[in-house]
Protein backbone atom coordinates (compact mmCIF):
# COMPACT_ATOMS: atom_id res chain seq x y z
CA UNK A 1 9.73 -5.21 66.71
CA UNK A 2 13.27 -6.16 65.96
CA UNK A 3 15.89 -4.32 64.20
CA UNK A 4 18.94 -4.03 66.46
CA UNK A 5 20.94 -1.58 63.88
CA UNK A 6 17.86 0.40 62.67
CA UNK A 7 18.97 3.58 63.53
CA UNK A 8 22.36 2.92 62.19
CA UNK A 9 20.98 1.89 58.53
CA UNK A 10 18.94 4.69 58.60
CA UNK A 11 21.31 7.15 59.01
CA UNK A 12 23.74 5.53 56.79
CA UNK A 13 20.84 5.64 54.01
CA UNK A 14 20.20 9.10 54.34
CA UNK A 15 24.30 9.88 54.39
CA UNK A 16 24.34 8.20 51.15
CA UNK A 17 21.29 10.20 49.54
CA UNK A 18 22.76 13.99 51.13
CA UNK A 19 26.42 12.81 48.57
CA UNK A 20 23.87 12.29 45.47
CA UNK A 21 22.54 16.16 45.71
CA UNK A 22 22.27 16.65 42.35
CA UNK A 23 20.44 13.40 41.90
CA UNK A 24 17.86 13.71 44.33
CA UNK A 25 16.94 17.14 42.72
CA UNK A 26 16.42 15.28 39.43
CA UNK A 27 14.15 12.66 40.98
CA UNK A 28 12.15 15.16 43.13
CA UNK A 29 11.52 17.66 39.90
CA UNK A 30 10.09 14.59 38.37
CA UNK A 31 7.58 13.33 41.16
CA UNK A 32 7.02 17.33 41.59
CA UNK A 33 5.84 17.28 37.59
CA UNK A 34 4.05 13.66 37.75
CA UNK A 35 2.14 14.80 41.41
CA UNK A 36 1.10 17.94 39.90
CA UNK A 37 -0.31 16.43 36.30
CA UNK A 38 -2.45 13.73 38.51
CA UNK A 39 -3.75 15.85 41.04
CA UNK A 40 -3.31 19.80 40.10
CA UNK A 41 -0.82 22.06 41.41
CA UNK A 42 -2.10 23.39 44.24
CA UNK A 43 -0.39 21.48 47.51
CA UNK A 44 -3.13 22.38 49.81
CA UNK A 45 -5.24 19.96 47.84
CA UNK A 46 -3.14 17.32 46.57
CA UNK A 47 -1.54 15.35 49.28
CA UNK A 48 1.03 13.65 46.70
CA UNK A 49 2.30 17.22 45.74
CA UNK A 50 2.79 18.26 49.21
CA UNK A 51 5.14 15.44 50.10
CA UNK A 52 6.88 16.23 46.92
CA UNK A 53 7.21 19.94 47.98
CA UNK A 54 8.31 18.92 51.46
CA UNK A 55 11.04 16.54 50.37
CA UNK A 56 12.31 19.43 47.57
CA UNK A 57 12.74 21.38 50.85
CA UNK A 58 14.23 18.88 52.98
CA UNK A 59 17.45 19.34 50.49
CA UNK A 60 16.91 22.71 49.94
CA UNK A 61 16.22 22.88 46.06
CA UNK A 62 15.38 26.12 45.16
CA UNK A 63 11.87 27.33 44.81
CA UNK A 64 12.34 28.12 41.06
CA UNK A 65 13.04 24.96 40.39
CA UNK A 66 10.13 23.46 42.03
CA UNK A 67 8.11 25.97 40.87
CA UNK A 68 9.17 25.04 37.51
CA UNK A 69 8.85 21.38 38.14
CA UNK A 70 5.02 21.75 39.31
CA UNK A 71 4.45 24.24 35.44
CA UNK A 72 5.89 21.23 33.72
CA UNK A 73 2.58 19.04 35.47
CA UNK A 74 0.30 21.82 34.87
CA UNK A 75 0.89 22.54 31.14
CA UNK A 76 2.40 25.89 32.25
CA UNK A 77 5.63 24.92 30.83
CA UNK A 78 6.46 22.34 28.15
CA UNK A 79 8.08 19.28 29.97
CA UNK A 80 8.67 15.42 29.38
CA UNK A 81 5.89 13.00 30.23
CA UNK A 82 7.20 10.19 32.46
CA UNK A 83 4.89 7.08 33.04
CA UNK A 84 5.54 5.46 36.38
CA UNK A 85 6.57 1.68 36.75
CA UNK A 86 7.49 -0.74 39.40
CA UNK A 87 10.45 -3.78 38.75
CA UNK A 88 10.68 -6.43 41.23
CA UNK A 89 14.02 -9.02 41.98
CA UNK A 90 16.27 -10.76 43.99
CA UNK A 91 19.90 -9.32 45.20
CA UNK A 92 22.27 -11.66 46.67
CA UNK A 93 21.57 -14.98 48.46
CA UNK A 94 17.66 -14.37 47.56
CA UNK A 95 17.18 -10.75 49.18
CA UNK A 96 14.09 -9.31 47.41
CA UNK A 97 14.52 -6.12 45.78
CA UNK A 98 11.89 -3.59 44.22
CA UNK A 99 12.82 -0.79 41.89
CA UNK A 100 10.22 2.27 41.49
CA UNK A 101 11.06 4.43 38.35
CA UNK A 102 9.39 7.21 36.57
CA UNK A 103 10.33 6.88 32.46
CA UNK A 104 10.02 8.47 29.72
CA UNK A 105 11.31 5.34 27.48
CA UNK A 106 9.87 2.24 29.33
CA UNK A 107 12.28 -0.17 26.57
CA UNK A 108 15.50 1.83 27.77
CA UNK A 109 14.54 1.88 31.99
CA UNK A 110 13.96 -2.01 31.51
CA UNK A 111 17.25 -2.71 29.95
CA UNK A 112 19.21 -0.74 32.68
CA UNK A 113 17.76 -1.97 35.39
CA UNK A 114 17.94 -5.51 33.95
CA UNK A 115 21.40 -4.82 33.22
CA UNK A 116 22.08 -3.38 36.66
CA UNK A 117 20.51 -6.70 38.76
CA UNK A 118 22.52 -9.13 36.64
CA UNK A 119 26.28 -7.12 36.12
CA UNK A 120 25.94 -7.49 40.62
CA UNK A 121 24.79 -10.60 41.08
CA UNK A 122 20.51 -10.35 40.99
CA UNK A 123 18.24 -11.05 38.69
CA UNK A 124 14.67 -9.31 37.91
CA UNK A 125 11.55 -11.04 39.04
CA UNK A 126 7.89 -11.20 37.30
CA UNK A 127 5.46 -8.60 38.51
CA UNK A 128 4.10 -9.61 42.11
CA UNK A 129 7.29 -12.05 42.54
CA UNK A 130 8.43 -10.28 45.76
CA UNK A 131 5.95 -7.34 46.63
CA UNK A 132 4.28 -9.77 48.93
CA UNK A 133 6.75 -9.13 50.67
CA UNK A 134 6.36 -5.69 51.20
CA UNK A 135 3.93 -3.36 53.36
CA UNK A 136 2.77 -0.13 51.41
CA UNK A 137 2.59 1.79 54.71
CA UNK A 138 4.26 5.51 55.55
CA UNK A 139 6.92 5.20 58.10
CA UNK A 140 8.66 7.62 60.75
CA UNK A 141 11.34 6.84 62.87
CA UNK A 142 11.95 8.64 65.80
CA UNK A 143 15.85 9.17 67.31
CA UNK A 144 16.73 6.89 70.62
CA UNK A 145 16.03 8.64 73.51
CA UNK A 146 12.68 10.22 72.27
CA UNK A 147 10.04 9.79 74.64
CA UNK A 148 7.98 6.80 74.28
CA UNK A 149 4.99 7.12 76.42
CA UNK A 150 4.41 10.21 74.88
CA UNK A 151 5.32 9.86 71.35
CA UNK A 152 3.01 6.54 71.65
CA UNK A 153 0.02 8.70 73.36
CA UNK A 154 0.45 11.51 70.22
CA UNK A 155 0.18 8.60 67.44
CA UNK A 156 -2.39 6.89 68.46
CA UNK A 157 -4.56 9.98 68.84
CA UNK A 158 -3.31 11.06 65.66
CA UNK A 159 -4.74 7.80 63.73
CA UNK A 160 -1.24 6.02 63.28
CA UNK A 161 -1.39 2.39 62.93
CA UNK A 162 0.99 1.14 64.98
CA UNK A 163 4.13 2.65 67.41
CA UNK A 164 7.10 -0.09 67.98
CA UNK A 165 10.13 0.57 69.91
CA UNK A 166 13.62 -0.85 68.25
CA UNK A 167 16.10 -3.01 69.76
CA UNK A 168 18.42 -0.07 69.56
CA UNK A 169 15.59 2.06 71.05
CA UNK A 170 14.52 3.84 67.92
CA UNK A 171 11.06 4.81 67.74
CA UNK A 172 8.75 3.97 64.44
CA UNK A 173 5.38 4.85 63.93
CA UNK A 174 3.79 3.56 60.83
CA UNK A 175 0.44 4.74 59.24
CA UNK A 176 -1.69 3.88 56.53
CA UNK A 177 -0.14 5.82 53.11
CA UNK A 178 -3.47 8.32 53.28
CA UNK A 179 -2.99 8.88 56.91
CA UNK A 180 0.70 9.45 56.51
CA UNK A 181 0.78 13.25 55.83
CA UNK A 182 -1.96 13.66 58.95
CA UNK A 183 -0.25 12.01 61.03
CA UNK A 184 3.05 13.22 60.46
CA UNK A 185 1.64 17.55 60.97
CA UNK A 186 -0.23 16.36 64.16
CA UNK A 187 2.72 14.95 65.46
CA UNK A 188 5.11 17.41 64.26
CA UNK A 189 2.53 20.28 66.18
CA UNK A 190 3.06 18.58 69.43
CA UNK A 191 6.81 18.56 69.15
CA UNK A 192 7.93 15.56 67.35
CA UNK A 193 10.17 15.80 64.57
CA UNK A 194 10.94 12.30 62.63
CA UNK A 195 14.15 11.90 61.54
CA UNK A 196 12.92 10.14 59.36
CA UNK A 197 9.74 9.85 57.38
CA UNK A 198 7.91 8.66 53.98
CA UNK A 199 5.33 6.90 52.08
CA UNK A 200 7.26 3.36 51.52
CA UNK A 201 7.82 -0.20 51.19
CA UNK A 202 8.38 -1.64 54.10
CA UNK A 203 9.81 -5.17 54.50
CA UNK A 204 7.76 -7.25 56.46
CA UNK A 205 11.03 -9.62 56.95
CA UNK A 206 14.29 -8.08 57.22
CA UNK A 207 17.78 -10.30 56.19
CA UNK A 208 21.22 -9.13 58.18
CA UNK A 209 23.87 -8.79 55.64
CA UNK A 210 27.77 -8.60 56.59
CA UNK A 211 31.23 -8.86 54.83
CA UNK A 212 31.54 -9.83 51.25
CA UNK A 213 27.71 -10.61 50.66
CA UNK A 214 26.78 -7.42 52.53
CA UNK A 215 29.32 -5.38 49.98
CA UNK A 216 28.24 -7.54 46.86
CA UNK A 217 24.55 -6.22 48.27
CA UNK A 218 25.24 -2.77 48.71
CA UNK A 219 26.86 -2.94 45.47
CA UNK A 220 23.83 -3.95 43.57
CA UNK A 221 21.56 -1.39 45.62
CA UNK A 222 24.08 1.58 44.38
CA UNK A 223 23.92 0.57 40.88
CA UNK A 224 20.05 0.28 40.61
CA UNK A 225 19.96 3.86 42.98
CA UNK A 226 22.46 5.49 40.42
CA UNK A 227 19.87 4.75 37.19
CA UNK A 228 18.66 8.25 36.08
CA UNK A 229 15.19 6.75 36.02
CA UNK A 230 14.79 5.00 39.20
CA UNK A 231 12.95 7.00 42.15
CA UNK A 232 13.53 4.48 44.87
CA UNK A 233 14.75 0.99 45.89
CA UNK A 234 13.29 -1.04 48.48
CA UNK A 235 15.04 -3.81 49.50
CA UNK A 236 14.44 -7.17 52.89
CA UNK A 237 18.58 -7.03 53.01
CA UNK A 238 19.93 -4.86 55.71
CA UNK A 239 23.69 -4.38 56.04
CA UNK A 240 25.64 -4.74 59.58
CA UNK A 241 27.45 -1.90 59.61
């Protein structure tokens, strides 16, 4: 598998999410409240709720508030009801772009992301118009230097789909979404922490961005990621850092 600056946009993703604290506590309280009404509130049984919990942890939000978030699902506190919808696009030079967003006012999320795509230089697709484009898959990535033949050996007996080695020796392992959380605990037992792992979109094409268009890119990316009602944005571009 390619991807000679994996590691690289990786890290630089997650820099970017650790300055937008506040925001990420927003957008996990809401999957926390939408996991919880669709499958109950108990984590042990509802594997949507216990990646929730786990990524409210990952940036240490406080237990009341997820607490509180999961309430808001059950009925147990009075909270918004947020529908969830998907927005597909094209960034610069033809880059595909999706947009996942939990709303409470589908007319207003529309407008903004519309708004977003064309003030940068995209412009919003029909439903389907890029998702082809995209594997539903979960995905861990593994720092250079981690030990193939071993991390390779623990996957596959774990049920992972497929292990690929990077061109700058990153390690992913991807699963199927319903495998992802079994996967991820069996591997995490034996001593392998991903640096990086979730239920996503993965491109199955990636384009290499650099100077202006790679800005103009990032630029869009930001301004979708900055709506209050978008949860995540998947894009093919990747930017040469």
């Amino acid at each position: 598998m390619a991807g000679h600056s994996k590691w690289a946009n990786i890290q630089h993703r997650k820099g970017r999410q650790d300055e937008k604290r506040g925001a990420a506590f927003s957008r996990i309280a809401k999957e926390l409240t939408v996991a919880a009404k669709m499958g109950g509130g108990d984590p042990g049984f509802n594997p949507r709720l216990r990646m929730a919990v786990d990524k409210a942890k990952a940036v240490n939000m406080p237990k009341d508030k997820i607490e509180n978030a999961i309430k808001k699902g059950t009925g147990e506190l009075e909270g918004v009801s947020y529908e969830e919808i998907r927005y597909e696009g094209y960034g610069i030079n033809g880059a595909a772009v999706m947009v996942d967003c939990l709303t409470d006012n589908k007319v207003r999320t529309v407008a903004e992301v519309r708004h977003a795509f064309a003030k940068h230089g995209g412009n919003m697709g029909t439903d389907g118009s890029v998702a082809f484009m995209f594997k539903h898959c979960g995905q861990l990535l593994f720092a250079p230097g981690t030990d193939e033949a071993k991390l390779m050996d623990a996957a596959i007996d774990a049920g992972a789909d497929d292990v690929a080695t990077n061109d700058d020796a990153s390690i992913e392992v991807i699963t199927a979404p319903g495998d992802f959380l079994a996967v991820k605990e069996a591997l995490e037992s034996t001593g392998f922490i991903a640096e990086f792992a979730e239920v996503t979109m993965k491109p199955l094409n990636e384009t290499e961005f650099a100077g202006e268009d790679a800005l103009k890119m990032q630029k869009l990316l930001d301004a979708l990621d900055g709506l209050d009602d978008v949860q995540a944005v998947y894009t093919t571009a990747v930017m040469d850092e």
